[in-house]
Structures are given as C-alpha cells and as structure tokens.
Protein backbone atom coordinates (compact mmCIF):
# COMPACT_ATOMS: atom_id res chain seq x y z
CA UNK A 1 -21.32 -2.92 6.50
CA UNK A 2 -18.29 -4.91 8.56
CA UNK A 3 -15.64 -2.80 8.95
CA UNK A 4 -12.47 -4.18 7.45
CA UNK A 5 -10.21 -2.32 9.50
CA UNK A 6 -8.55 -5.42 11.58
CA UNK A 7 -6.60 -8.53 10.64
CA UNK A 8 -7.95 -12.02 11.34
CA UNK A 9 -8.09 -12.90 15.42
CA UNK A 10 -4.77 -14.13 16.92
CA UNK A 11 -4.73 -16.36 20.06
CA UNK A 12 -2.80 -14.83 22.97
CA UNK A 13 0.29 -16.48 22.23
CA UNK A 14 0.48 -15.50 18.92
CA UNK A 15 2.38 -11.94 18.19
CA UNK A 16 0.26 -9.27 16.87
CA UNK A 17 -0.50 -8.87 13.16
CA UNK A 18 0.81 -5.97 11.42
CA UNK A 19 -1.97 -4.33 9.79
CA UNK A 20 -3.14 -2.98 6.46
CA UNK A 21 -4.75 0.37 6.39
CA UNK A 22 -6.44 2.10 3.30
CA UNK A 23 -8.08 5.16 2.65
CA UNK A 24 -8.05 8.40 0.38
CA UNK A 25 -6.53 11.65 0.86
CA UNK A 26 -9.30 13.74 2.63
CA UNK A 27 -12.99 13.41 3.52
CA UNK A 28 -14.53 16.66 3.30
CA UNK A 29 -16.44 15.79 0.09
CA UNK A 30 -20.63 16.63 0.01
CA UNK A 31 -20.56 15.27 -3.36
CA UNK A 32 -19.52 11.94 -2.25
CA UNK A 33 -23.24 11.24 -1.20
CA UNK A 34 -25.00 9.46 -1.68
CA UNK A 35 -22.46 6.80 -3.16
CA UNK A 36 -20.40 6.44 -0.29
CA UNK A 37 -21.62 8.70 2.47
CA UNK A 38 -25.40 8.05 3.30
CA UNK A 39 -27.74 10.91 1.95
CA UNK A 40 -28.79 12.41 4.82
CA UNK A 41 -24.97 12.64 6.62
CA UNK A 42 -24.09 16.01 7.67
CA UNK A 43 -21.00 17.49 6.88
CA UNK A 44 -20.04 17.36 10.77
CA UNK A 45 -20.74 13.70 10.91
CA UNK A 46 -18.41 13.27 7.54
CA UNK A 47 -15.32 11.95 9.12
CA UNK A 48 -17.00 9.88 11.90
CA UNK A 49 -19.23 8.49 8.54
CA UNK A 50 -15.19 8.00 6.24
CA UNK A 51 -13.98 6.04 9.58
CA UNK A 52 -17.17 3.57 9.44
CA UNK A 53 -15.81 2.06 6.39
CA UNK A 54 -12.02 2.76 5.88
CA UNK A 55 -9.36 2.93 8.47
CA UNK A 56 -6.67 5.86 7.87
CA UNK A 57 -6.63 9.11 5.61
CA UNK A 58 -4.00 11.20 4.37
CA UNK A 59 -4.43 14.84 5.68
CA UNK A 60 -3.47 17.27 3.23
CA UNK A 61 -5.02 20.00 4.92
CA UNK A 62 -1.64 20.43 6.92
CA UNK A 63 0.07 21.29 3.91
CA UNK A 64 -1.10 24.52 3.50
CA UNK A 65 -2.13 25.24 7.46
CA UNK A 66 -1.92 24.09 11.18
CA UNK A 67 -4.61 22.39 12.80
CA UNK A 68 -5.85 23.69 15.84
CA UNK A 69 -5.86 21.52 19.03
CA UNK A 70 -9.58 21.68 18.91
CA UNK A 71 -9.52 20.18 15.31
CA UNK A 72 -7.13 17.69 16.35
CA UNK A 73 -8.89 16.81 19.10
CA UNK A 74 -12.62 16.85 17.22
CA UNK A 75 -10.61 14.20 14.50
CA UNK A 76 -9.84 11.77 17.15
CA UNK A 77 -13.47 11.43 18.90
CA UNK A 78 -14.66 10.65 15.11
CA UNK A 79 -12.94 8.25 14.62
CA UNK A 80 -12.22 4.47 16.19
CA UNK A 81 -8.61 3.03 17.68
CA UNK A 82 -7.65 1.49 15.22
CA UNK A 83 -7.89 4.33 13.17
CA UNK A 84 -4.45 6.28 11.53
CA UNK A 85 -4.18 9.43 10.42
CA UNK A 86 -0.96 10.35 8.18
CA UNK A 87 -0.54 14.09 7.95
CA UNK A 88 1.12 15.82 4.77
CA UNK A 89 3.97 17.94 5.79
CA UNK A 90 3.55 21.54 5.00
CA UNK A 91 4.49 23.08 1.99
CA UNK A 92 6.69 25.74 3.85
CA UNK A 93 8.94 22.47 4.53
CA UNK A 94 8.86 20.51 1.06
CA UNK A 95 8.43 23.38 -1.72
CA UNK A 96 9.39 26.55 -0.41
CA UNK A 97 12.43 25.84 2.07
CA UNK A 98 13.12 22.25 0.28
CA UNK A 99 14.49 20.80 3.11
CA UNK A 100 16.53 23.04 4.16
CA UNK A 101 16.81 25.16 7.42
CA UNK A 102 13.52 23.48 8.46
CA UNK A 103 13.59 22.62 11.79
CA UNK A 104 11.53 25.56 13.20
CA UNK A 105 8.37 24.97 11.14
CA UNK A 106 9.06 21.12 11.43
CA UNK A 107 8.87 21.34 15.09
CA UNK A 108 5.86 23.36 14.56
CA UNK A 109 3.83 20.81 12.74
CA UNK A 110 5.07 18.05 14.53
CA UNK A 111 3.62 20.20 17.81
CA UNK A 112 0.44 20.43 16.29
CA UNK A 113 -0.42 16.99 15.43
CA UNK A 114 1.30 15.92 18.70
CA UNK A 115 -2.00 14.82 19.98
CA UNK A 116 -2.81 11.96 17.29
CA UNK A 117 0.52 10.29 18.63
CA UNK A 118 -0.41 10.80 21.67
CA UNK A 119 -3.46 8.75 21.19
CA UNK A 120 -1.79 6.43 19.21
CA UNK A 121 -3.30 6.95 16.29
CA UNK A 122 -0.25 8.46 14.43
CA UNK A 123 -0.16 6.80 10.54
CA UNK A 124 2.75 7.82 8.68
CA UNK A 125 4.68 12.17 8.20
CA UNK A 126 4.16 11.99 4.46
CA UNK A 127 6.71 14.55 2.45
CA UNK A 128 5.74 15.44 -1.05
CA UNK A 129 8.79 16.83 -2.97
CA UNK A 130 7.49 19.35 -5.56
CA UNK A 131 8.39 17.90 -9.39
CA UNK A 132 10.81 20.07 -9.96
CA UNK A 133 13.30 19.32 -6.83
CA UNK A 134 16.18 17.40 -8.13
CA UNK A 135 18.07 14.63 -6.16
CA UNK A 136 20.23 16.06 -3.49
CA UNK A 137 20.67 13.45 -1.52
CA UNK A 138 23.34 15.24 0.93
CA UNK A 139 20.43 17.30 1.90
CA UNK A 140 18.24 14.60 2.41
CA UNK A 141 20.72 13.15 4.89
CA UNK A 142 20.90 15.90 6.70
CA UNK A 143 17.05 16.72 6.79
CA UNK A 144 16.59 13.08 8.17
CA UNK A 145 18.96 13.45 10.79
CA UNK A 146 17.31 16.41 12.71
CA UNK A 147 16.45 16.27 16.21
CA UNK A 148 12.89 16.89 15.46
CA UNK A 149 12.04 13.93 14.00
CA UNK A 150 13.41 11.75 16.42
CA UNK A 151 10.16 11.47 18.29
CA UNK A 152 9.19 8.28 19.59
CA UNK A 153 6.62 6.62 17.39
CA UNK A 154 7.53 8.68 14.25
CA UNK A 155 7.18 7.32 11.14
CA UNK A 156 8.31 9.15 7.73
CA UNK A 157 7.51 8.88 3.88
CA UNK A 158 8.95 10.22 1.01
CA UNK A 159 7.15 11.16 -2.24
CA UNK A 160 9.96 11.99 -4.73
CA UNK A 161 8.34 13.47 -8.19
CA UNK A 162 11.63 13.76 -10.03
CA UNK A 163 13.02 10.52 -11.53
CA UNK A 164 16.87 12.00 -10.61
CA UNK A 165 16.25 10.22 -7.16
CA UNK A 166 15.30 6.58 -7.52
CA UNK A 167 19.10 5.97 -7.38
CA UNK A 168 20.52 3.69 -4.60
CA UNK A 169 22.37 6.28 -2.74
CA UNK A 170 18.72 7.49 -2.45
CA UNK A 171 17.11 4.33 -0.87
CA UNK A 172 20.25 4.19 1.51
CA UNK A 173 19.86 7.44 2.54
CA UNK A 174 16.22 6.43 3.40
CA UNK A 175 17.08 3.29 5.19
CA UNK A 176 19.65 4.54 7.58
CA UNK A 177 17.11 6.45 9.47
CA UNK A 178 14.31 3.33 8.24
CA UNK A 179 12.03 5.67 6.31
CA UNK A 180 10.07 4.43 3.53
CA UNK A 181 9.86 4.98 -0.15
CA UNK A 182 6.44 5.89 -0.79
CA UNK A 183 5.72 4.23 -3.67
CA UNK A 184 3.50 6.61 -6.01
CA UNK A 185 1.27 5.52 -9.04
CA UNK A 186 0.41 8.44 -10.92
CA UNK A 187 -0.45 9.11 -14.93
CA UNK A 188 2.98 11.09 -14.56
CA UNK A 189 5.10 8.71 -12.89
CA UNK A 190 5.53 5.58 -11.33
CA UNK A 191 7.78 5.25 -8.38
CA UNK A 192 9.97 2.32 -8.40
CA UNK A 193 8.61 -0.35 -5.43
CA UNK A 194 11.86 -0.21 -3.45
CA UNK A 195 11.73 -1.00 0.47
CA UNK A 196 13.55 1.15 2.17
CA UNK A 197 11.57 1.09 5.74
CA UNK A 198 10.19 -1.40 8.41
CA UNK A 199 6.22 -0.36 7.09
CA UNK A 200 5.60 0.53 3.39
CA UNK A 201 4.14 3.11 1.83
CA UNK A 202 1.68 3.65 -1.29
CA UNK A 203 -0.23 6.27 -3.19
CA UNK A 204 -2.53 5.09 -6.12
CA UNK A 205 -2.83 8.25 -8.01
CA UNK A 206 -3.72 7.15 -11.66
CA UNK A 207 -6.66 9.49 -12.95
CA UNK A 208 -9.83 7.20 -14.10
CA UNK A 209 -9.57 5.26 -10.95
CA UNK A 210 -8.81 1.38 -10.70
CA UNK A 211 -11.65 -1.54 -11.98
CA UNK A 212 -12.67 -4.24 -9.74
CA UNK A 213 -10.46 -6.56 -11.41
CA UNK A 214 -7.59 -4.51 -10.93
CA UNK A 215 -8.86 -3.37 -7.08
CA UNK A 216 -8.17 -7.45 -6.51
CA UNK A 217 -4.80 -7.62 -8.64
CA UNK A 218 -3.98 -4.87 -5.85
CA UNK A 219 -5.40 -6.58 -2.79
CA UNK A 220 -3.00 -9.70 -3.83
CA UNK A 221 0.11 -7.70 -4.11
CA UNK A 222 -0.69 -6.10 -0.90
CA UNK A 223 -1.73 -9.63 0.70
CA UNK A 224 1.37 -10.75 0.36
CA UNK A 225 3.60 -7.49 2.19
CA UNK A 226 0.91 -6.93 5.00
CA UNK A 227 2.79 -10.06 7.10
CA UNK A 228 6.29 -8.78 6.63
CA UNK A 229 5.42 -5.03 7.56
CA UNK A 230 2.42 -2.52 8.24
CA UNK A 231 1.56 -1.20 5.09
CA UNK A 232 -0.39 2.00 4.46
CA UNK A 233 -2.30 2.89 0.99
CA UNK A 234 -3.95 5.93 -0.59
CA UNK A 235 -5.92 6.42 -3.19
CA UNK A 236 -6.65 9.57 -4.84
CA UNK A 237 -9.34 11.95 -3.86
CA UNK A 238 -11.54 13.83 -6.19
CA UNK A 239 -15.16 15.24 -6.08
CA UNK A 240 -16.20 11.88 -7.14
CA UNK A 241 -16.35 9.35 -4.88
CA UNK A 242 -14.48 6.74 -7.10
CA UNK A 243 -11.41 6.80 -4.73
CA UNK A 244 -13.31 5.98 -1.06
CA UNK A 245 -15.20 3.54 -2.75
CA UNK A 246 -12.08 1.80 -4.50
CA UNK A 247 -10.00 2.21 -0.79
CA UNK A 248 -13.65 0.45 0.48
CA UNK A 249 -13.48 -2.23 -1.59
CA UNK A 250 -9.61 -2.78 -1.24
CA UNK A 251 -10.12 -3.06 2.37
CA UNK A 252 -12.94 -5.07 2.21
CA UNK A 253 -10.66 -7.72 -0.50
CA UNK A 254 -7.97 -7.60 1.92
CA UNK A 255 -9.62 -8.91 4.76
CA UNK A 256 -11.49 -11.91 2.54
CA UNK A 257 -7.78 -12.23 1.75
CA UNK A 258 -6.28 -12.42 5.36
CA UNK A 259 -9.33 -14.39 6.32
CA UNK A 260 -8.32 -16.93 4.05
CA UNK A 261 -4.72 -17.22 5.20
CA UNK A 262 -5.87 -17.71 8.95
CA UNK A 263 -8.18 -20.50 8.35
C-alpha cells in the first residue's frame, strides 16, 4: 500500500507544502490484527508496521510516565522522516497541578522527548484539561508564557473539556503565544472550530467511529485548511481497529484530494 504521508511533488521553485498528518492515539494494539496490522507482525515491529500506513500518533503514554531515552530513541528508528509524533502532556501538569507551578515537571517532559525535536520529528505538545477545570484564563496566560516552552520548534495544543472556555478572551489568550485550539469531536462535546494558531489541530473522538461517506465529508473539510496551515488529526483509539483504519483511509482521501489540486 502507497503511503499517503506526503503532499503532491513541488518543482524547486515552488515553496514547500504544508502537510497533513493523521493517525490515532497509540499503536500498541495486538487486537488490531489482522485488520490493520498484518497477522504475523510482532508486537516489536508494531510501530514500524502503524508508520507504513499513517504518518503521526498521539502519545498518551507520556501522560501517565516518562519515556526513557532508549524508548525515544527505539520510536524514531521505527519510523520514517516524515513521520510526527505529538506527545500528551502529563497528567501531573494538566489534572493534578492545573497549570499551575508547573515548570519543573514541564521542563521534565519537555527533556525527555527532547530527542524527537531533535530529529525533527516533533508533531504538536497536546494538553488535555480534565472536564471539570473551569476557564481561568489568567492562568492560562501565565502557563503560556513560561520559559520552558519557548523552545525552538515547539508547537502547543489545547484540549479544553469545559464549555466555560470557548470564550474569545480564550482564543486570544491562545493566539498571543500562536497556539492552537484543538478542535475535539467527542459524544460529550464538540469544540468550537476556532483558529487560534499558524497549524491546526483535531481530535475525532465520537464513539461508533466515522462511515466512509463521512471519512470523505472529512477529507474535504481538511482539503481545503491543509494549504493555509499544517494540520494534524486524531482519531480515537480503541481495541478495535476502527480508528487506524478510518486515519488510513483519511490519509489515503487526502492525498487523491491534493493530487487532484496539483494536476
């Protein structure tokens, strides 16, 4: 199977596409064979097999722990250049300190995954507000202003779960230091699609998964952004494999689609 990982061919003159990447969040999945991983892949070989047919994953194992170098380092050989990784911030940072007082264990995760932006392949610092955090956007301000996150090549999403903060002093907080919106599609709630950032940020969530027909509703919508800004998509993961097959086949409709428009 073609990998649909890069946008149409450019001549040299022509500036560089921004690209579209899709993927789920997480890989580690043995009941995903043999739908979308081949029978016989070993559990080793799982990432290397994810990164053969979708181009970026959300890491939520850093929510709850550190990787080691050595895991860091293992990711990156599995997986191609054009490959992103977006890491989850840990929870010790978005539900137990909310924000606040967090630049110790920020600069400890951002340490950790130093490597992948290193290698340049650094997706998006995803931060998942728990449900029950209310808008404070003062503290959001301040949070966005640390030191830490300064870091060349950074880029942040925000995941708000609590309607109080789709407000506008929100999305200006966001754009002053150009971080995005993520834009979240769950059974729960639907995030408002405000841009807030130079790239965008989406998490399909809905439980059931998404139809064919509504996998190339998507890829339109998303046609449309991925020439004004690199955009970066999630769907969700389960033990079934409906999400990296539905990420598969949105990656695979968005390059027909960007195929189309280079012609």
């Amino acid at each position: 199977m073609q990998r649909a990982s890069r946008t149409p061919a450019k001549s040299q003159d022509t500036p560089p596409t921004p690209t579209f990447f899709s993927g789920t969040s997480g890989w580690a999945y043995p009941s995903w064979k043999p739908d979308f991983y081949p029978k016989d892949v070993r559990p080793r070989d799982f990432l290397a097999s994810y990164a053969s047919r979708l181009n970026s994953v959300e890491v939520n194992y850093t929510f709850r722990a550190l990787p080691t170098t050595e895991q860091i380092e293992g990711w990156l050989a599995a997986t191609p250049a054009d490959f992103r990784f977006t890491f989850k911030a840990p929870q010790r940072i978005t539900h137990i300190k909310r924000l606040r007082d967090c630049e110790e264990p920020l600069l400890a995760f951002l340490d950790a995954i130093e490597p992948a932006r290193k290698a340049k392949k650094l997706g998006l610092i995803f931060f998942q507000l728990p449900p029950n955090f209310k808008a404070d956007v003062d503290r959001l301000a301040d949070f966005l202003k640390l030191r830490a996150l300064r870091r060349k090549g950074l880029r942040v999403s925000f995941e708000f779960r609590h309607e109080s903060w789709f407000t506008e002093a929100t999305y200006d907080a966001l754009r002053s230091r150009d971080a995005a919106l993520c834009v979240s599609e769950s059974d729960e709630l639907i995030t408002p699609d405000v841009t807030t950032a130079s790239f965008r940020s989406y998490r399909l969530r809905r439980s059931g998964g998404y139809s064919d027909a509504e996998i190339d509703r998507v890829a339109h919508r998303f046609n449309a952004l991925v020439p004004q800004s690199e955009t970066f998509v999630y769907l969700r993961h389960e033990e079934l494999p409906t999400g990296p097959l539905s990420a598969a086949r949105l990656l695979e409709r968005m390059l027909v689609l960007q195929s189309k428009g280079a012609a």
